[in-house]
Protein backbone atom coordinates (compact mmCIF):
# COMPACT_ATOMS: atom_id res chain seq x y z
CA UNK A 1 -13.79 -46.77 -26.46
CA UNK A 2 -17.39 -47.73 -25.62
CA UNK A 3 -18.73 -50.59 -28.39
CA UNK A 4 -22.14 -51.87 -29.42
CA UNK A 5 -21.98 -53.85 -26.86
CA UNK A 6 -23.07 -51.35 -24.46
CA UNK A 7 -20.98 -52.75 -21.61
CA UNK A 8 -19.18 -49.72 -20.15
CA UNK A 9 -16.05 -47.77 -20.90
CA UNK A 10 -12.57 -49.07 -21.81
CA UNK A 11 -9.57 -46.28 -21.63
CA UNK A 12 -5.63 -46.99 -22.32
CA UNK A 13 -2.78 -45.10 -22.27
CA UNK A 14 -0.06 -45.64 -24.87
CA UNK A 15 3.24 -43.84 -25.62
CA UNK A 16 4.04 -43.47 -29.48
CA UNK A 17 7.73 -41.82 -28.38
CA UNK A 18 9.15 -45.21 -30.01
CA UNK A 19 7.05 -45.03 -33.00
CA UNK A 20 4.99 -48.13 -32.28
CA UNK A 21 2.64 -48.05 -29.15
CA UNK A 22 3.53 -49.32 -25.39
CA UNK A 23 0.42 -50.05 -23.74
CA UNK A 24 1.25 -47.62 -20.34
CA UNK A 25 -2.18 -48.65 -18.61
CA UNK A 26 -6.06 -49.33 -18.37
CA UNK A 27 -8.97 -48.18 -17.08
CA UNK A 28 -12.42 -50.03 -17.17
CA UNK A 29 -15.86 -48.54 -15.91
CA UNK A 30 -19.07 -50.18 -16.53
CA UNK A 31 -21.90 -48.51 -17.72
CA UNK A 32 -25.13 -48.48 -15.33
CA UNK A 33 -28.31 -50.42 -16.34
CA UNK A 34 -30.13 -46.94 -16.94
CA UNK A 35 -27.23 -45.44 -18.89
CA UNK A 36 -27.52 -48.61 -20.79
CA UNK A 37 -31.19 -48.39 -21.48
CA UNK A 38 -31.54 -45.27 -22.50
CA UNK A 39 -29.10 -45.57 -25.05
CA UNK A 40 -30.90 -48.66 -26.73
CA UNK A 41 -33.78 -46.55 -26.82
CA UNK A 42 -31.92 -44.01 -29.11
CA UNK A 43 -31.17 -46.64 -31.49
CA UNK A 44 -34.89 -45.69 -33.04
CA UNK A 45 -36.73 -42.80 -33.18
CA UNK A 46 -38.84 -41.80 -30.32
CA UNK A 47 -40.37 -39.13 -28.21
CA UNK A 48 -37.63 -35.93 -27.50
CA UNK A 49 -34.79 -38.01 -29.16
CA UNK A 50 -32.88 -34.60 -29.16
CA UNK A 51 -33.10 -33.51 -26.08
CA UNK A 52 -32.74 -36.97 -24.67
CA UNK A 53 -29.61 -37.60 -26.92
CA UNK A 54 -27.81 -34.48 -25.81
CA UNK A 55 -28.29 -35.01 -22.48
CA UNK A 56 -26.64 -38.54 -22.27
CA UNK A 57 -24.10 -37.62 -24.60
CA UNK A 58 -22.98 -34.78 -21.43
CA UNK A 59 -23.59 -38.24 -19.08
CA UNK A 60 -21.47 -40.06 -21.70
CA UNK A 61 -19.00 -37.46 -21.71
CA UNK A 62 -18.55 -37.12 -17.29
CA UNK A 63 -17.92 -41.07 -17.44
CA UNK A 64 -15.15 -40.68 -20.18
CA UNK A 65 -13.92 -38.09 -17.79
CA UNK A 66 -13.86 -39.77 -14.82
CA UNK A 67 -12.40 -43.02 -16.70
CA UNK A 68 -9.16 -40.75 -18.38
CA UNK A 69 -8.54 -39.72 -14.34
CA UNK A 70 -8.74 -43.23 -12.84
CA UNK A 71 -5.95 -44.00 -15.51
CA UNK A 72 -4.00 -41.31 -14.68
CA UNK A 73 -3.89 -42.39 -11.18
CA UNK A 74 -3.46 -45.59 -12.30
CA UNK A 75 -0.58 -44.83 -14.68
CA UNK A 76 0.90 -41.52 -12.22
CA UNK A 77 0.64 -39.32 -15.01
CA UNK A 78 -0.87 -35.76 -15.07
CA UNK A 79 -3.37 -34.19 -17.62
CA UNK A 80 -0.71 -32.01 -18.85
CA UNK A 81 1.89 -34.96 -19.99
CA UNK A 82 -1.15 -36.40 -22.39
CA UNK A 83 -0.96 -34.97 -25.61
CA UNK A 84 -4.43 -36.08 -26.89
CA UNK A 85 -7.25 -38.36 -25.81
CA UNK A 86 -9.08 -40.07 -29.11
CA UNK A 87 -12.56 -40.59 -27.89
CA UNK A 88 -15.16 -42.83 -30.18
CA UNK A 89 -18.01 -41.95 -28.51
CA UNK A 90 -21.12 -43.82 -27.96
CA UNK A 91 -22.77 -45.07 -31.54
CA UNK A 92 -26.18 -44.90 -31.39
CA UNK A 93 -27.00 -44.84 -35.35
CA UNK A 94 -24.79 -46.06 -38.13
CA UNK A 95 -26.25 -45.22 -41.51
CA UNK A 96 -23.44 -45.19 -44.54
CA UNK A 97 -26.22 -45.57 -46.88
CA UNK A 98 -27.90 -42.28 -45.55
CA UNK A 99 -24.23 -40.41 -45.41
CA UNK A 100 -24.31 -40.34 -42.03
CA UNK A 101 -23.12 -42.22 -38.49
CA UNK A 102 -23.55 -40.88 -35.13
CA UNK A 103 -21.36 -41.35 -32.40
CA UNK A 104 -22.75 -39.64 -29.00
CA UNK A 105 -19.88 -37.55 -26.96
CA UNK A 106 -20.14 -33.64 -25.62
CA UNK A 107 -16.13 -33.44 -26.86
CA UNK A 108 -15.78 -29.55 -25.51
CA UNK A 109 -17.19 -30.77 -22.37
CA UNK A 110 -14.69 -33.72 -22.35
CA UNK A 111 -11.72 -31.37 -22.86
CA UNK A 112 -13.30 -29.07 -20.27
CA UNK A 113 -13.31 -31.51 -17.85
CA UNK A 114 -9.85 -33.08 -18.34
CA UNK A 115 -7.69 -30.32 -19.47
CA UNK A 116 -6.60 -32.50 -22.31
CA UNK A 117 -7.13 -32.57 -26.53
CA UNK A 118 -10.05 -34.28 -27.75
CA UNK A 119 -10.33 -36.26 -31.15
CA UNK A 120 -13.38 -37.27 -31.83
CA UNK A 121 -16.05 -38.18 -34.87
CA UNK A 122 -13.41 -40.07 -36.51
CA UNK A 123 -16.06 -41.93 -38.70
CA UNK A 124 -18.04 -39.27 -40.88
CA UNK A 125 -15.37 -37.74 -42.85
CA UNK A 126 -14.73 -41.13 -44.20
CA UNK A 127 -18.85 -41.15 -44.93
CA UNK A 128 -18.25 -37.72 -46.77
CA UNK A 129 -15.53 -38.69 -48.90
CA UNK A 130 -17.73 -41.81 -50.31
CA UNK A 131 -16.78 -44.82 -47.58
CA UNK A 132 -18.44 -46.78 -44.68
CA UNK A 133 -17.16 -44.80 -41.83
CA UNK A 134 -16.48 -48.75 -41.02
CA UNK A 135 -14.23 -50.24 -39.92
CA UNK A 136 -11.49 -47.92 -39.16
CA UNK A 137 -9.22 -50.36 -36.90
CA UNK A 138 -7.87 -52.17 -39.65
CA UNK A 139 -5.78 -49.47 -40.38
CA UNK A 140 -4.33 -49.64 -36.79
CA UNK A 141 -3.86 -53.69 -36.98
CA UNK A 142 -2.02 -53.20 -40.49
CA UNK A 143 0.79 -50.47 -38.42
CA UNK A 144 0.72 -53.07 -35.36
CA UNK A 145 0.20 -56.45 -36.33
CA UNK A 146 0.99 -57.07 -39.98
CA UNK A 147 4.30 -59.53 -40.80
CA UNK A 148 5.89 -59.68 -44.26
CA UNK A 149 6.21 -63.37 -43.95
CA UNK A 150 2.87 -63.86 -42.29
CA UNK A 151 -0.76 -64.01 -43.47
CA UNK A 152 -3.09 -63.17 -40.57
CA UNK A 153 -6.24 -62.10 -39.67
CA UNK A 154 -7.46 -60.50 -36.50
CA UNK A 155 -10.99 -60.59 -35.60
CA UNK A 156 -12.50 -58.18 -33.42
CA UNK A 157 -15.74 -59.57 -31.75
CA UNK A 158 -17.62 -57.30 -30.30
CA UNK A 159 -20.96 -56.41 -29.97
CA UNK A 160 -20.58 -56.67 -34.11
CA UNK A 161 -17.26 -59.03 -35.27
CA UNK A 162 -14.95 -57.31 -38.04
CA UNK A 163 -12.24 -58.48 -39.57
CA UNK A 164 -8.73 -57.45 -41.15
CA UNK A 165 -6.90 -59.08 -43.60
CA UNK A 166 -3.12 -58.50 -43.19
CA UNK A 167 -1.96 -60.59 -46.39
CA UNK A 168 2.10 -60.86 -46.67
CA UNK A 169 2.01 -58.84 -49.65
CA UNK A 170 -1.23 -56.57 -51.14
CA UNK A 171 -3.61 -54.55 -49.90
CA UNK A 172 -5.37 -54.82 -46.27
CA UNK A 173 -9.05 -55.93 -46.56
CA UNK A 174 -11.37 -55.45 -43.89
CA UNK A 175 -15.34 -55.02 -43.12
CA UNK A 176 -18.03 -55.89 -40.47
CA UNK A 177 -18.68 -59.54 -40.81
CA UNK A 178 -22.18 -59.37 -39.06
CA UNK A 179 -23.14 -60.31 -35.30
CA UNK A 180 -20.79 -60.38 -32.92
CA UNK A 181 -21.73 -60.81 -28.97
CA UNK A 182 -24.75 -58.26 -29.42
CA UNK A 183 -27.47 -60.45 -29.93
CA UNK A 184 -26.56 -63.32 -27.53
CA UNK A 185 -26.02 -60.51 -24.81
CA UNK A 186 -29.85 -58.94 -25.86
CA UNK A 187 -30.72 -62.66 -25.75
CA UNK A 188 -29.41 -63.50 -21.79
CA UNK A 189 -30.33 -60.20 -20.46
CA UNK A 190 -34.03 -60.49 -21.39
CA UNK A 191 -34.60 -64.21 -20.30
CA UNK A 192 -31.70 -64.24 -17.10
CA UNK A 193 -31.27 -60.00 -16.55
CA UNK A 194 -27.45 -60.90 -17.19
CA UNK A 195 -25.26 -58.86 -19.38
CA UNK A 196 -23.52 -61.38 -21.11
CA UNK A 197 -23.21 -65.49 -21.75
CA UNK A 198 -20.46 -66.53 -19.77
CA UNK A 199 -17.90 -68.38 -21.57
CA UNK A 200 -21.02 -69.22 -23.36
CA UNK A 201 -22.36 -71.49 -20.80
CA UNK A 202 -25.89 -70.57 -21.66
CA UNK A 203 -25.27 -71.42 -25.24
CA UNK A 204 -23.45 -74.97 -24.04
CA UNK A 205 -26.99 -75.97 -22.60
CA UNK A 206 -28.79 -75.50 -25.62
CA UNK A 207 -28.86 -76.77 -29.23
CA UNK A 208 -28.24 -75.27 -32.50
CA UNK A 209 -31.60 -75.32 -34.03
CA UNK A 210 -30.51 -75.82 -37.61
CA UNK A 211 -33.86 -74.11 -39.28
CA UNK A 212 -33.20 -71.04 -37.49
CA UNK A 213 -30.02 -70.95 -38.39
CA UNK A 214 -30.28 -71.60 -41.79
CA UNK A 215 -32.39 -68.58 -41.95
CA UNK A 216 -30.65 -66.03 -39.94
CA UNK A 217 -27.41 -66.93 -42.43
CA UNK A 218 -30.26 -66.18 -45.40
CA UNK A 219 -29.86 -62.66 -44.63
CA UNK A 220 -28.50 -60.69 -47.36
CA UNK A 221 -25.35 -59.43 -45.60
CA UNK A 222 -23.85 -62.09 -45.05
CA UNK A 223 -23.24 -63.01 -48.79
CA UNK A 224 -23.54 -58.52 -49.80
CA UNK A 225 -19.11 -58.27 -50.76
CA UNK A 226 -17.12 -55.95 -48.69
CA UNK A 227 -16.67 -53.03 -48.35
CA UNK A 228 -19.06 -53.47 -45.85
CA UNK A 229 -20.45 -52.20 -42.19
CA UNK A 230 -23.38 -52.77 -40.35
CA UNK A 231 -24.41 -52.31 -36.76
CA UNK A 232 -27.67 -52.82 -34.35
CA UNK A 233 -29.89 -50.90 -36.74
CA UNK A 234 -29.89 -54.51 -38.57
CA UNK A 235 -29.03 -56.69 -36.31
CA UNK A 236 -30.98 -56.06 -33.44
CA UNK A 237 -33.69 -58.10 -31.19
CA UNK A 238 -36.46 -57.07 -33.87
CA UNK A 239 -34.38 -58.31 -36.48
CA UNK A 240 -34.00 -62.00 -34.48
CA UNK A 241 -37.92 -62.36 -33.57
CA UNK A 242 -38.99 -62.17 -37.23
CA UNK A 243 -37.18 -65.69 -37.49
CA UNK A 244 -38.60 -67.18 -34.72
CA UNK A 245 -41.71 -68.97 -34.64
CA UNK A 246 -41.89 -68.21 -30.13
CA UNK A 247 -42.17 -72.19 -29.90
CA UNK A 248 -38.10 -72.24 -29.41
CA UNK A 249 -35.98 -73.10 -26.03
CA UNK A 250 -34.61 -70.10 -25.09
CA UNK A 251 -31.23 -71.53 -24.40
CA UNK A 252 -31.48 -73.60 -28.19
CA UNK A 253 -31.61 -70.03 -29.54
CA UNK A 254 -29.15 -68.89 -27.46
CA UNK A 255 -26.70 -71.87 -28.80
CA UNK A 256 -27.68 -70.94 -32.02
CA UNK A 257 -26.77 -67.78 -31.71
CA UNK A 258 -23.14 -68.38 -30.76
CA UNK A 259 -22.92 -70.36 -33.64
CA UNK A 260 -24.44 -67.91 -36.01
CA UNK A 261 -21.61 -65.58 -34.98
CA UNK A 262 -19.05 -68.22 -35.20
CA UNK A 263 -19.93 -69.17 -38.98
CA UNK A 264 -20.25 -65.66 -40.11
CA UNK A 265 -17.05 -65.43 -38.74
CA UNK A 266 -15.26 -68.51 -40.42
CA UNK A 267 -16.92 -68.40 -43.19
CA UNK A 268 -15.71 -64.74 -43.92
CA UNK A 269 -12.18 -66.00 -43.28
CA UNK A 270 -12.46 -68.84 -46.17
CA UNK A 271 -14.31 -66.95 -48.63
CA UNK A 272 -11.86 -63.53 -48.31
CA UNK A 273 -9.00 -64.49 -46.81
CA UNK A 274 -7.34 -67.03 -48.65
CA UNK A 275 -3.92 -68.09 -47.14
CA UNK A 276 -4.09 -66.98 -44.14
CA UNK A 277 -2.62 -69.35 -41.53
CA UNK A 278 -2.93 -67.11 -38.32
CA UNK A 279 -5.77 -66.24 -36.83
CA UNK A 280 -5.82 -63.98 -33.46
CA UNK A 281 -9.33 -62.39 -31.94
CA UNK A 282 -10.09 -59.73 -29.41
CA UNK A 283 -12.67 -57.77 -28.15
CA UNK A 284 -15.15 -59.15 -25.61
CA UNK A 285 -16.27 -62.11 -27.71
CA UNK A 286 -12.09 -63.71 -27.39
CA UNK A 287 -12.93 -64.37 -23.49
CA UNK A 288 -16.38 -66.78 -24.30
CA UNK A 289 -14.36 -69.66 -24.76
CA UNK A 290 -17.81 -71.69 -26.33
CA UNK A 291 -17.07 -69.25 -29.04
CA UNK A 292 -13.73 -69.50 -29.84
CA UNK A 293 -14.37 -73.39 -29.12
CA UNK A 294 -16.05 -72.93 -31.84
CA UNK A 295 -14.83 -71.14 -34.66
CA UNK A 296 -11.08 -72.85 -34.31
CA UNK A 297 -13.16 -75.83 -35.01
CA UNK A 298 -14.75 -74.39 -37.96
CA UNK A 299 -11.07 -73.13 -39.14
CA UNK A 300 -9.10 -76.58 -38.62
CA UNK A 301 -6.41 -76.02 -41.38
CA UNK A 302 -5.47 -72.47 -39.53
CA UNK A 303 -4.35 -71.55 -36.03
CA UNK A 304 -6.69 -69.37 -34.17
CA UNK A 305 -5.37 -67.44 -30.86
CA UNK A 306 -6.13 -64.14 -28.91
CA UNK A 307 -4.15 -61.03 -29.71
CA UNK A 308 -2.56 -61.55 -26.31
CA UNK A 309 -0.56 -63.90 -28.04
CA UNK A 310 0.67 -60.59 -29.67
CA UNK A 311 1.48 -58.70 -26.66
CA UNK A 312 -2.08 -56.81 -26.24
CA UNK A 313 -4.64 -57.63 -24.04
CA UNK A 314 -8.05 -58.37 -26.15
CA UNK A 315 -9.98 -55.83 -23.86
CA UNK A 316 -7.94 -52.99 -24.96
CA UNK A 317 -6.51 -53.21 -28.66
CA UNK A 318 -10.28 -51.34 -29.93
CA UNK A 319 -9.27 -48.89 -27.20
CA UNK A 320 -5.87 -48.51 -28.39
CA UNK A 321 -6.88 -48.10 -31.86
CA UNK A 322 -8.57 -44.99 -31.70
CA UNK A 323 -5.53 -43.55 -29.60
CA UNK A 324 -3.70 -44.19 -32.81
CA UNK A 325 -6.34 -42.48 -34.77
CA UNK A 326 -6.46 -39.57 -32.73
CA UNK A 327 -2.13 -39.36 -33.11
CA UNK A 328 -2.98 -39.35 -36.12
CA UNK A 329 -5.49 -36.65 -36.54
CA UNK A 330 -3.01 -34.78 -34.76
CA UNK A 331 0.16 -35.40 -36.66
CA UNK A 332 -2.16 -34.38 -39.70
CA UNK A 333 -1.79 -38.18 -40.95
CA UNK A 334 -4.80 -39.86 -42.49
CA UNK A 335 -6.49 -42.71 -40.37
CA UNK A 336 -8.62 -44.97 -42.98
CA UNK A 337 -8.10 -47.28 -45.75
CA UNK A 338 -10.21 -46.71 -48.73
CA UNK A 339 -10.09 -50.52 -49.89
CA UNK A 340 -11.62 -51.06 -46.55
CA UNK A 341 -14.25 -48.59 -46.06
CA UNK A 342 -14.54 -47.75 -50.01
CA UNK A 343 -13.80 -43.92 -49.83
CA UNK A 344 -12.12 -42.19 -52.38
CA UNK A 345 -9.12 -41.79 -50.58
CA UNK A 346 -7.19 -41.52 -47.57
CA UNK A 347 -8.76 -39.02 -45.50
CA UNK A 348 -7.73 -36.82 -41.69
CA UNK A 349 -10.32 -38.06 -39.38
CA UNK A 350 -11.29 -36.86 -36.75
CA UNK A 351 -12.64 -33.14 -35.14
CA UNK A 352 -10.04 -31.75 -32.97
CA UNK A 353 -10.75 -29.85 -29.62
CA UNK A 354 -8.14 -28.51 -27.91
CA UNK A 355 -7.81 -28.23 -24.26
């Protein structure tokens, strides 16, 4: 898996033979700072987009390689003991509205260079059949994390936060809540050159500048009902500036940032999640402790956690998701929820390329 947050790649291993997953291993490799630009620059049309897009998408596709071999070694496994290898690719345009979402990866490269299955473009026969393409992990958290006599939510945060509802009885919900870590990351790296807010130290410096937010949370999405997805098409720098008036603290911004994710968050939770008591987050936003600081405080009747709480590390359940979906591309099973994306069914997803 490689997010919106544009941070590098994140690979597991996990064994179905038991029906539910065991997390075997993981493998992390960051993505350099030119990889990394030049895929923000195909988030818009430019100059040689095509040319520029295929060529990182065979870049892309080397690094997935040489991240599925570090967790071989990692995990002493060979190539030929893996049965499949679901691979998200690198999102560089997600456009529902337009029928279409695109994900870079070379995938007969990929199984070139490992000798192993690849699933990929898991979201666009979702798009086809009348649905988001977004988000496909609830489907996942229902088969791992769902209780019967349990309401919870888990809340992915990464470089966009999405949610799944997991009620005790009735049907999953799910959809992008809005901003995740995506525009406080945009925000450090351009003042500080750093990658990400720290535990959201940064943001502790600052202070919420209640005009600004007031107006980010004017944005239609936020109150637009689910089913729902959005990405850095929307909420990107641009999107930010035309709120601010330049006179701002860059760290005040910053802090109100964090807390613009942190309401969109919470308020998601109390406005389409009724009962639920349990709350458990992952993805790269669950380590900036300012931020979950935060929206526990802005959830005081419920209990909010990490999904390690649950037995999976919140760097890797994303990760681990779309190994599910690609078992279940295989096993000819379908992979998305229509009351979460809004298709008109349950749908296969995924393109399959053998080894």
């Amino acid at each position: 898996m490689s997010g919106t947050s544009l941070d590098g790649v994140d690979a597991v291993l996990l064994d179905f033979g038991n029906g539910l997953p065991l997390l075997l291993g993981h493998a992390y490799l960051p993505y350099a700072e030119e990889l990394k630009e030049t895929l923000l620059s195909l988030h818009v049309p430019d100059h040689d987009e095509l040319n520029r897009a295929a060529r990182v998408s065979i870049e892309l596709s080397r690094l997935y390689a040489e991240s599925v071999s570090l967790l071989l070694e990692k995990t002493g496994k060979r190539a030929g003991e893996i049965a499949s290898i679901g691979c998200h690719g690198q999102t560089i345009r997600h456009k529902p509205e337009s029928g279409y979402s695109i994900q870079l990866v070379d995938s007969p490269l990929l199984a070139e260079l490992t000798g192993i299955t690849v699933v990929s473009n898991f979201r666009n026969r979702d798009i086809a059949s009348g649905g988001q393409g977004a988000p496909l992990v609830p489907a996942f958290h229902d088969a791992l994390f769902r209780k019967k006599d349990v309401h919870r939510v888990i809340v992915n945060i990464g470089g966009i936060a999405n949610l799944t509802d997991l009620p005790v009885a009735g049907k999953v919900k799910g959809f992008d809540c809005g901003p995740g870590n995506m525009l406080m990351d945009a925000w450090i790296h351009r003042h500080h050159g750093k990658s990400c807010d720290m535990d959201g130290k940064w943001a502790s410096s600052g202070k919420v500048l209640q005009q600004l937010l007031d107006s980010l949370l004017e944005d239609d999405y936020f109150s637009m009902p689910p089913p729902k997805s959005t990405g850095r098409e929307r909420f990107g720098l641009k999107w930010l500036e035309k709120h601010l008036n330049g006179k701002e603290e860059p760290a005040d911004v910053q802090a109100t940032l964090l807390i613009l994710t942190a309401k969109s968050v919470s308020e998601a939770i109390e406005k389409h999640c009724g009962s639920a008591s349990e709350i458990y987050l992952c993805g790269g936003g669950a380590r900036n402790a300012s931020l979950v600081k935060r929206i526990a405080s802005l959830l005081p009747n419920r209990s909010v956690d990490t999904t390690e709480k649950l037995g999976m590390d919140v760097d890797q359940v994303e990760a681990a998701a779309f190994a599910w979906l690609a078992r279940q591309a295989i096993m000819g099973l379908p992979g998305n929820l229509p009351e979460v994306t809004g298709s008109r069914g349950r749908r296969i997803l995924g393109a399959i390329h053998p080894a």
